[in-house]
N, C-alpha and C. Protein backbone atom coordinates (compact mmCIF):
# COMPACT_ATOMS: atom_id res chain seq x y z
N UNK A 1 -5.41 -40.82 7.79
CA UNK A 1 -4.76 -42.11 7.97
C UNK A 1 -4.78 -42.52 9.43
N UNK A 2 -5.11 -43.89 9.75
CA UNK A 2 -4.89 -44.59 11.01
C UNK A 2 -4.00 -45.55 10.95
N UNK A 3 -2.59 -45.22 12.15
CA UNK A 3 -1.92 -46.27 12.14
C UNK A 3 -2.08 -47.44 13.24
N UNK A 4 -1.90 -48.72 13.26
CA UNK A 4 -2.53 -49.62 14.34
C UNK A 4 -0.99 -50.21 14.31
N UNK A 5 -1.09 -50.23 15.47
CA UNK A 5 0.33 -51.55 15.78
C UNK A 5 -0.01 -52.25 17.10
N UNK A 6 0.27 -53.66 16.83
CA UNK A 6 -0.50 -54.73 17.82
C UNK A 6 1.12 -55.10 18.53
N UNK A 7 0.50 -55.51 19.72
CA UNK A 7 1.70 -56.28 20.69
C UNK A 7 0.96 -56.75 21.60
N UNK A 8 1.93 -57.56 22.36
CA UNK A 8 1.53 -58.74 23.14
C UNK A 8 1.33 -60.31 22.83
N UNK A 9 1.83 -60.96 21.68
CA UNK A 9 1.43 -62.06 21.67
C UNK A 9 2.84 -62.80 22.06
N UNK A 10 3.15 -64.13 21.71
CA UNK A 10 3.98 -64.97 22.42
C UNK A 10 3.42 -66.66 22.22
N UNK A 11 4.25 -67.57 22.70
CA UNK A 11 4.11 -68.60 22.99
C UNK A 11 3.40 -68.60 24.89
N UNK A 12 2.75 -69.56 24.37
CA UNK A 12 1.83 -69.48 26.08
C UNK A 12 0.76 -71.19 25.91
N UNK A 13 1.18 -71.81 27.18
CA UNK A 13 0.86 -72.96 27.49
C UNK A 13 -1.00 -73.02 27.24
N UNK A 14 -1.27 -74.10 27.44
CA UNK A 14 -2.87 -73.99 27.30
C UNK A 14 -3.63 -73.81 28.92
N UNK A 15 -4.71 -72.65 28.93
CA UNK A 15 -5.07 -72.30 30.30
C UNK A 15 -3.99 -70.92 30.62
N UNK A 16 -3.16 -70.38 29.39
CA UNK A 16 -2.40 -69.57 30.44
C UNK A 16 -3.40 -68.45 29.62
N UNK A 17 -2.82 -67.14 30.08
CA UNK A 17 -4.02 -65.56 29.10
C UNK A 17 -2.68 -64.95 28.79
N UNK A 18 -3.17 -63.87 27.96
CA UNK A 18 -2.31 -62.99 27.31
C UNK A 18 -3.30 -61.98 27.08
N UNK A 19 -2.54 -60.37 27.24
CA UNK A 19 -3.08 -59.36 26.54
C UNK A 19 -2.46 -58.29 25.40
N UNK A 20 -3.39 -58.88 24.44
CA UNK A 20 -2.90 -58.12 23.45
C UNK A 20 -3.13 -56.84 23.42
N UNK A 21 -2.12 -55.70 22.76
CA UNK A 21 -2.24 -54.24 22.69
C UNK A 21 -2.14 -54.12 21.59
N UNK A 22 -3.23 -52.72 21.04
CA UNK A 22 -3.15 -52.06 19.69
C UNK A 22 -3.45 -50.79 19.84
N UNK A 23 -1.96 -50.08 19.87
CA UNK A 23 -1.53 -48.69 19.93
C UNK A 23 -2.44 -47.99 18.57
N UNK A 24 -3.29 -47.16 18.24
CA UNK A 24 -3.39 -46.21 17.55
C UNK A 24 -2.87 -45.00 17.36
N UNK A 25 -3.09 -44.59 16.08
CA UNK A 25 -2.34 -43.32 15.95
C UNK A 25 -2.71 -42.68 15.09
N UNK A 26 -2.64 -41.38 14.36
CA UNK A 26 -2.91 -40.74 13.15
C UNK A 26 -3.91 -40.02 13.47
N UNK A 27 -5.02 -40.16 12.22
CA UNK A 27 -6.43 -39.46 12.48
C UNK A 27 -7.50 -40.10 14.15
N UNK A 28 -8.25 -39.31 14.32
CA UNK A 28 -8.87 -39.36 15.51
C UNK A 28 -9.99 -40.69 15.25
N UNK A 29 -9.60 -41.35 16.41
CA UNK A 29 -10.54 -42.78 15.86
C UNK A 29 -11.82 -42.95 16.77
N UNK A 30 -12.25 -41.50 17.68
CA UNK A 30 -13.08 -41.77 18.77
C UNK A 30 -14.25 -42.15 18.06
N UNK A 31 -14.60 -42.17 17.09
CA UNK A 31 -16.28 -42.27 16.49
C UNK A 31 -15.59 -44.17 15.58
N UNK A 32 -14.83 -44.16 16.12
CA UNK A 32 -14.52 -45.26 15.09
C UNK A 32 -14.66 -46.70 16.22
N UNK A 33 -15.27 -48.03 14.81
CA UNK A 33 -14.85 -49.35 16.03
C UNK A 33 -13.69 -49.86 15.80
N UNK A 34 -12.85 -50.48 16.58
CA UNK A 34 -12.05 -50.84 16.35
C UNK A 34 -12.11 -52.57 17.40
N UNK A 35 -11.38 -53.38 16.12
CA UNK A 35 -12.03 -54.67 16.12
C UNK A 35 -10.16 -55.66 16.03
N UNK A 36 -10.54 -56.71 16.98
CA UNK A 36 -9.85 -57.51 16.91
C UNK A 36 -10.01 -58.96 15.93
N UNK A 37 -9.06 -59.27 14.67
CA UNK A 37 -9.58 -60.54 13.96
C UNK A 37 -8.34 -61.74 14.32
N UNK A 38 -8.81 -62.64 13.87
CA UNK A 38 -7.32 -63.73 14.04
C UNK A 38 -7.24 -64.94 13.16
N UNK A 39 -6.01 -65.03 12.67
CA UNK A 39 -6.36 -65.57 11.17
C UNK A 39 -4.92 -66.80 11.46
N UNK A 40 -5.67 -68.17 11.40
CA UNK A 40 -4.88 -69.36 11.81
C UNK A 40 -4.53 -69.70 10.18
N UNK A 41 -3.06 -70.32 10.80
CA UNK A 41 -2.48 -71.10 9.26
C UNK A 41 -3.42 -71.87 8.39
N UNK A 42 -3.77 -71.66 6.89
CA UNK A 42 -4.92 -71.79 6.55
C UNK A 42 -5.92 -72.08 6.27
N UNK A 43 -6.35 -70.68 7.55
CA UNK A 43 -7.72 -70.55 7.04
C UNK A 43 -8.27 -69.03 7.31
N UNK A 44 -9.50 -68.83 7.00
CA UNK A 44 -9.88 -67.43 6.97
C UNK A 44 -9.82 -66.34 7.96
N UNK A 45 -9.54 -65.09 7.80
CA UNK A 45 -9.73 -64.60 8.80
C UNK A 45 -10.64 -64.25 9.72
N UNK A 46 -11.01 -64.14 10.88
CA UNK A 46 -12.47 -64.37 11.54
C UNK A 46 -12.11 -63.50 12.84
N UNK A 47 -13.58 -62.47 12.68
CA UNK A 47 -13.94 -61.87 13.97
C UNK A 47 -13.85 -62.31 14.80
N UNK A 48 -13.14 -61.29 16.20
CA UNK A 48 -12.71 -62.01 17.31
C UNK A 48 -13.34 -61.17 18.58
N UNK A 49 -13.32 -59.84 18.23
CA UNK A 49 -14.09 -59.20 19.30
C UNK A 49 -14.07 -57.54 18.79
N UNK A 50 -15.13 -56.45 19.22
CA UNK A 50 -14.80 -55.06 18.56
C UNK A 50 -15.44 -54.38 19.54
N UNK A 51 -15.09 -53.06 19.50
CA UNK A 51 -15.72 -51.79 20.59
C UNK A 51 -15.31 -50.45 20.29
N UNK A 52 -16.76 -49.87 20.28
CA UNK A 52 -16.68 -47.94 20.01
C UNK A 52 -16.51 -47.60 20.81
N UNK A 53 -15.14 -47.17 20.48
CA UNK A 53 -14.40 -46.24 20.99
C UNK A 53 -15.87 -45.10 21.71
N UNK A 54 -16.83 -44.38 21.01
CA UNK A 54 -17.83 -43.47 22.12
C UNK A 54 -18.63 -43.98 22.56
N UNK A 55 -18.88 -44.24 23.50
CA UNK A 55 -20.22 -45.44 23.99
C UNK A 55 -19.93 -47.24 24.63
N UNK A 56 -18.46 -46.96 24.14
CA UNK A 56 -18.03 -48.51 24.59
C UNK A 56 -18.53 -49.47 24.22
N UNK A 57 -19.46 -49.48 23.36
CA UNK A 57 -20.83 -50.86 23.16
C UNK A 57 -19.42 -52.23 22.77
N UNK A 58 -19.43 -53.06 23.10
CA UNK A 58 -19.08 -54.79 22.09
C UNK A 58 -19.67 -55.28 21.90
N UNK A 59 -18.45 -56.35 21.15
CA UNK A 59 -19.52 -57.45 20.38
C UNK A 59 -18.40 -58.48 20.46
N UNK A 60 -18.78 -60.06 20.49
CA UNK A 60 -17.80 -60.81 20.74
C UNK A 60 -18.27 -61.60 19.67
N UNK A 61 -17.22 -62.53 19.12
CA UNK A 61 -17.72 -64.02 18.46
C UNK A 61 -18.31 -64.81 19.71
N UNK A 62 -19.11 -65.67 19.06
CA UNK A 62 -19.42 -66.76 19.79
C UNK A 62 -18.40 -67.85 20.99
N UNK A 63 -17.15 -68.05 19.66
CA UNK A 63 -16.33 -68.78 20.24
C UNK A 63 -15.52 -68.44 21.24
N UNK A 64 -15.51 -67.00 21.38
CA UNK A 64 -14.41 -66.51 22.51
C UNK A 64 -15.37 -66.06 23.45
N UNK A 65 -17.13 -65.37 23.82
CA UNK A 65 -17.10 -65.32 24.50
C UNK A 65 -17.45 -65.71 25.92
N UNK A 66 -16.85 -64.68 27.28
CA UNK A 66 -16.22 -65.38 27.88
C UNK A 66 -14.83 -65.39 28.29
N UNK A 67 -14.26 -65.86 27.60
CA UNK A 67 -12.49 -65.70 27.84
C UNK A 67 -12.32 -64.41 27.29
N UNK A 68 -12.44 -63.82 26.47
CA UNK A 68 -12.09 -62.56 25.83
C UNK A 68 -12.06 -61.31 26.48
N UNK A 69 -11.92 -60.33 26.59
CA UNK A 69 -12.08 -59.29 26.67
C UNK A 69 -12.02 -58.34 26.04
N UNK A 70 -12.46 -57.28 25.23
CA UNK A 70 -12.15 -56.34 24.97
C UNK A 70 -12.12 -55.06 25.73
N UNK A 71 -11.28 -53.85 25.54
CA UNK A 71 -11.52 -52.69 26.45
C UNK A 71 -10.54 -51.63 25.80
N UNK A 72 -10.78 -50.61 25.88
CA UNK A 72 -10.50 -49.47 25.56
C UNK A 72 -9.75 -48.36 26.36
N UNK A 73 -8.77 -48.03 25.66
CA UNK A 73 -8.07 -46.84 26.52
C UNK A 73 -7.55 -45.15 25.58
N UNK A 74 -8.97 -44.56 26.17
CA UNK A 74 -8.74 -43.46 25.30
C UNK A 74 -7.82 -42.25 25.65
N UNK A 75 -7.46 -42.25 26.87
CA UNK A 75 -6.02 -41.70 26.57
C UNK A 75 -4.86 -42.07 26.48
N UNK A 76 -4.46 -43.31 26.41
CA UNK A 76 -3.19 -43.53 25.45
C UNK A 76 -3.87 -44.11 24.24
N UNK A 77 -5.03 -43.83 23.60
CA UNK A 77 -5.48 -44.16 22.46
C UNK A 77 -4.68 -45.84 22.20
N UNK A 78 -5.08 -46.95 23.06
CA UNK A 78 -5.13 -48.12 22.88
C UNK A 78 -6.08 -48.97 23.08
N UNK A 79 -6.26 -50.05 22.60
CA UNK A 79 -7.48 -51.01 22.16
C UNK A 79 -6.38 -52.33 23.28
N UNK A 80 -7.21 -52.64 24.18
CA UNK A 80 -6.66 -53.82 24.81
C UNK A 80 -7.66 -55.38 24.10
N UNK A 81 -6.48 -56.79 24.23
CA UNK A 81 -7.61 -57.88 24.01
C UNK A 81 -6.90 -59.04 24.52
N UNK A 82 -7.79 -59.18 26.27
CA UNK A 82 -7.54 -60.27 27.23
C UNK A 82 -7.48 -61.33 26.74
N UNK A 83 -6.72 -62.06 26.71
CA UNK A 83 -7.29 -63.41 26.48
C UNK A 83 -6.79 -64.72 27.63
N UNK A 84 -7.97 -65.01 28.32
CA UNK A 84 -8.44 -65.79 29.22
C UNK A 84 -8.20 -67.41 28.51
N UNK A 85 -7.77 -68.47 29.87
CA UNK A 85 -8.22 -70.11 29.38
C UNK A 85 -7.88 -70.30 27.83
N UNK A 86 -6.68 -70.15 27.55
CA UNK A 86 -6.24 -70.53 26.28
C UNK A 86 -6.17 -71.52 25.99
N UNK A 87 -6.44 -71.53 24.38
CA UNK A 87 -6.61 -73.47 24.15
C UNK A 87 -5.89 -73.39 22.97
N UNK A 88 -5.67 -74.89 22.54
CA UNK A 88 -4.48 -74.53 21.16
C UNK A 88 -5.41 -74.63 20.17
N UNK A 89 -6.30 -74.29 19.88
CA UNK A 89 -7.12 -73.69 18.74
C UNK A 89 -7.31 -72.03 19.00
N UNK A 90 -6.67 -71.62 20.15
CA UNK A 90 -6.67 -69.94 19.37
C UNK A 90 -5.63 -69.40 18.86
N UNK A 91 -4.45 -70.56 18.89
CA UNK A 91 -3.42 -70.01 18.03
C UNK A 91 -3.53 -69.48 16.39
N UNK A 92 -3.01 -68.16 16.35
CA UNK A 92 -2.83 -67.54 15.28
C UNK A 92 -2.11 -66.30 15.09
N UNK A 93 -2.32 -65.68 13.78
CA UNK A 93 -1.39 -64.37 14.41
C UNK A 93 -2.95 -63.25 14.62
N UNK A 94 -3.28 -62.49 15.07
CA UNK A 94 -3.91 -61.44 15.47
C UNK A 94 -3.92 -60.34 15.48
N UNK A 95 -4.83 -59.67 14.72
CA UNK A 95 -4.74 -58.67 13.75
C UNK A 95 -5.59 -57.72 14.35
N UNK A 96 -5.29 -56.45 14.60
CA UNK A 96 -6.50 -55.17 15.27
C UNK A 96 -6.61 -54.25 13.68
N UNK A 97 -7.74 -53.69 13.93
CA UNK A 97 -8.71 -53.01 12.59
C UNK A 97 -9.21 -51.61 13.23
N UNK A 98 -9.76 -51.00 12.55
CA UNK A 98 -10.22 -49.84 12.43
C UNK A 98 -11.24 -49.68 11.73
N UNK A 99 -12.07 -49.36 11.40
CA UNK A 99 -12.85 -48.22 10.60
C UNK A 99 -14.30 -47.66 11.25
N UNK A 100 -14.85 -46.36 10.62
CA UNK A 100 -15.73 -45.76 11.12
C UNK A 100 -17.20 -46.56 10.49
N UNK A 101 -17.40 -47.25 11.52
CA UNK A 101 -18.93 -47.95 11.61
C UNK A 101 -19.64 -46.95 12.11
N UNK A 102 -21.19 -46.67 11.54
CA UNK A 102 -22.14 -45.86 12.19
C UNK A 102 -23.24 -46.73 13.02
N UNK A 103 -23.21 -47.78 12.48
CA UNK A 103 -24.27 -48.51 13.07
C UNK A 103 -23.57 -50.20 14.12
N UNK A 104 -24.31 -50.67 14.80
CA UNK A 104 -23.91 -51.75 16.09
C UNK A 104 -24.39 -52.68 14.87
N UNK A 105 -24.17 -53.72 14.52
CA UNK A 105 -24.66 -54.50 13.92
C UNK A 105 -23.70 -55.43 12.86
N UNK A 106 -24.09 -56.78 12.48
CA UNK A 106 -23.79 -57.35 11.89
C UNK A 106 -22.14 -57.11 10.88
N UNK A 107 -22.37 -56.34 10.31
CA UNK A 107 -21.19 -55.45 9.49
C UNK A 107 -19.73 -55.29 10.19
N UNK A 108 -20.10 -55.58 11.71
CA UNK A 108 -18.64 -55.62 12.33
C UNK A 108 -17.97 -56.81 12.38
N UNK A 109 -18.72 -58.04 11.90
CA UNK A 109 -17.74 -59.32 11.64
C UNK A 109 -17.42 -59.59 10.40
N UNK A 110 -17.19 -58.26 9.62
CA UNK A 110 -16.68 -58.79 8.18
C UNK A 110 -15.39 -57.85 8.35
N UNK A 111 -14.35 -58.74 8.10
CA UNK A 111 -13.02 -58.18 7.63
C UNK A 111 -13.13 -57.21 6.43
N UNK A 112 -13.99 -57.55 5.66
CA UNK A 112 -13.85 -56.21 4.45
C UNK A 112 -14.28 -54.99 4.86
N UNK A 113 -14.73 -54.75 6.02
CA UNK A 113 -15.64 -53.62 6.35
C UNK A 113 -14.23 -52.32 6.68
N UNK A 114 -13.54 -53.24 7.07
CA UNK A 114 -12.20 -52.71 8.00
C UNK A 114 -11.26 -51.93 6.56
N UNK A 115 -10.86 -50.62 6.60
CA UNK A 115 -9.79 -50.02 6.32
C UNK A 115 -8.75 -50.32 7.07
N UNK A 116 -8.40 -50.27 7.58
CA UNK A 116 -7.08 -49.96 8.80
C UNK A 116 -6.87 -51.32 9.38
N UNK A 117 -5.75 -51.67 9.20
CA UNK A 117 -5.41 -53.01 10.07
C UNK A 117 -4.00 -52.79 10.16
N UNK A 118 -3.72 -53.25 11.52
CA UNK A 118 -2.37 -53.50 12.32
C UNK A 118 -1.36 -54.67 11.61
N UNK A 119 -0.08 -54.94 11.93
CA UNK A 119 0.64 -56.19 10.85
C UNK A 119 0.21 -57.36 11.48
N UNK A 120 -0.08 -57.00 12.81
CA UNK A 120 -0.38 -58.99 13.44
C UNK A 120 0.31 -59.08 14.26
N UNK A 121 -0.04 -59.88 15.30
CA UNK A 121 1.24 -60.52 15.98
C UNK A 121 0.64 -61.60 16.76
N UNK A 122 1.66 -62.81 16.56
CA UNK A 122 1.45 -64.02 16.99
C UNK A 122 0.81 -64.38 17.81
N UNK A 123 0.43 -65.37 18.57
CA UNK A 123 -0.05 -65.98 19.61
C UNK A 123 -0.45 -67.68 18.95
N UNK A 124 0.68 -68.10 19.94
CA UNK A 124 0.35 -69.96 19.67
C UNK A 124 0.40 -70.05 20.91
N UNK A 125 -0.63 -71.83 21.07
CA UNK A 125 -0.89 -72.02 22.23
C UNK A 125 -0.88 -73.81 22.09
N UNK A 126 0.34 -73.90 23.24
CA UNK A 126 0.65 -75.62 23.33
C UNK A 126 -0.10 -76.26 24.43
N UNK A 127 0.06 -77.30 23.85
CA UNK A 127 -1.36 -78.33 24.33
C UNK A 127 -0.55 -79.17 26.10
């Protein structure tokens, strides 16, 4: 079992950043990617940014990158996710994932791929 718990979000003006945190825990997730999604009032949930944990490789959406960041911290086993030049279309709540991908490719922007997901946590952004 992998447990994920996200923090850092908030209310935050447009142009301001925030970084989100997703504490891991449980089984060992170093061979694992672990991926940030963000899912606005509705509509679908959508890849936001991901990175292996061995090798560091990412991958960003289109739309974030740039402002985004992803980065990794393997000894307090946390997943950081910058977010730069906020606009009020990235408001949502924001969700960190888990699972063991073997391969870099395509398969990391599907939410079904993911076992393990964190509860979310907010982030709105006023205009």
């Amino acid at each position: 079992q992998v447990q994920l718990v996200e923090s850092g979000g908030g209310l935050v003006q447009a142009g301001g950043s925030l970084r989100l945190s997703c504490a891991t825990s449980g089984r060992t997730v170093s061979t694992y990617v672990m991926a940030w999604f963000r899912q606005a009032l509705g509509k679908d949930r959508e890849f936001v940014a991901g990175i292996r944990w061995s090798g560091g490789s990412t991958m960003y959406a289109a739309s974030v990158k740039g402002r985004f960041t992803i980065s990794g911290d393997s000894a307090n086993n946390t997943v950081y996710l910058q977010i730069n030049s906020l606009k009020p279309e990235d408001t949502a709540v924001y969700y960190c994932a888990a699972e063991r991908l073997r391969t870099y490719g395509s398969q990391w922007l599907l939410s079904s791929e993911y076992h393990y997901w964190g509860q979310g946590t907010q982030v709105t952004v006023s205009s």
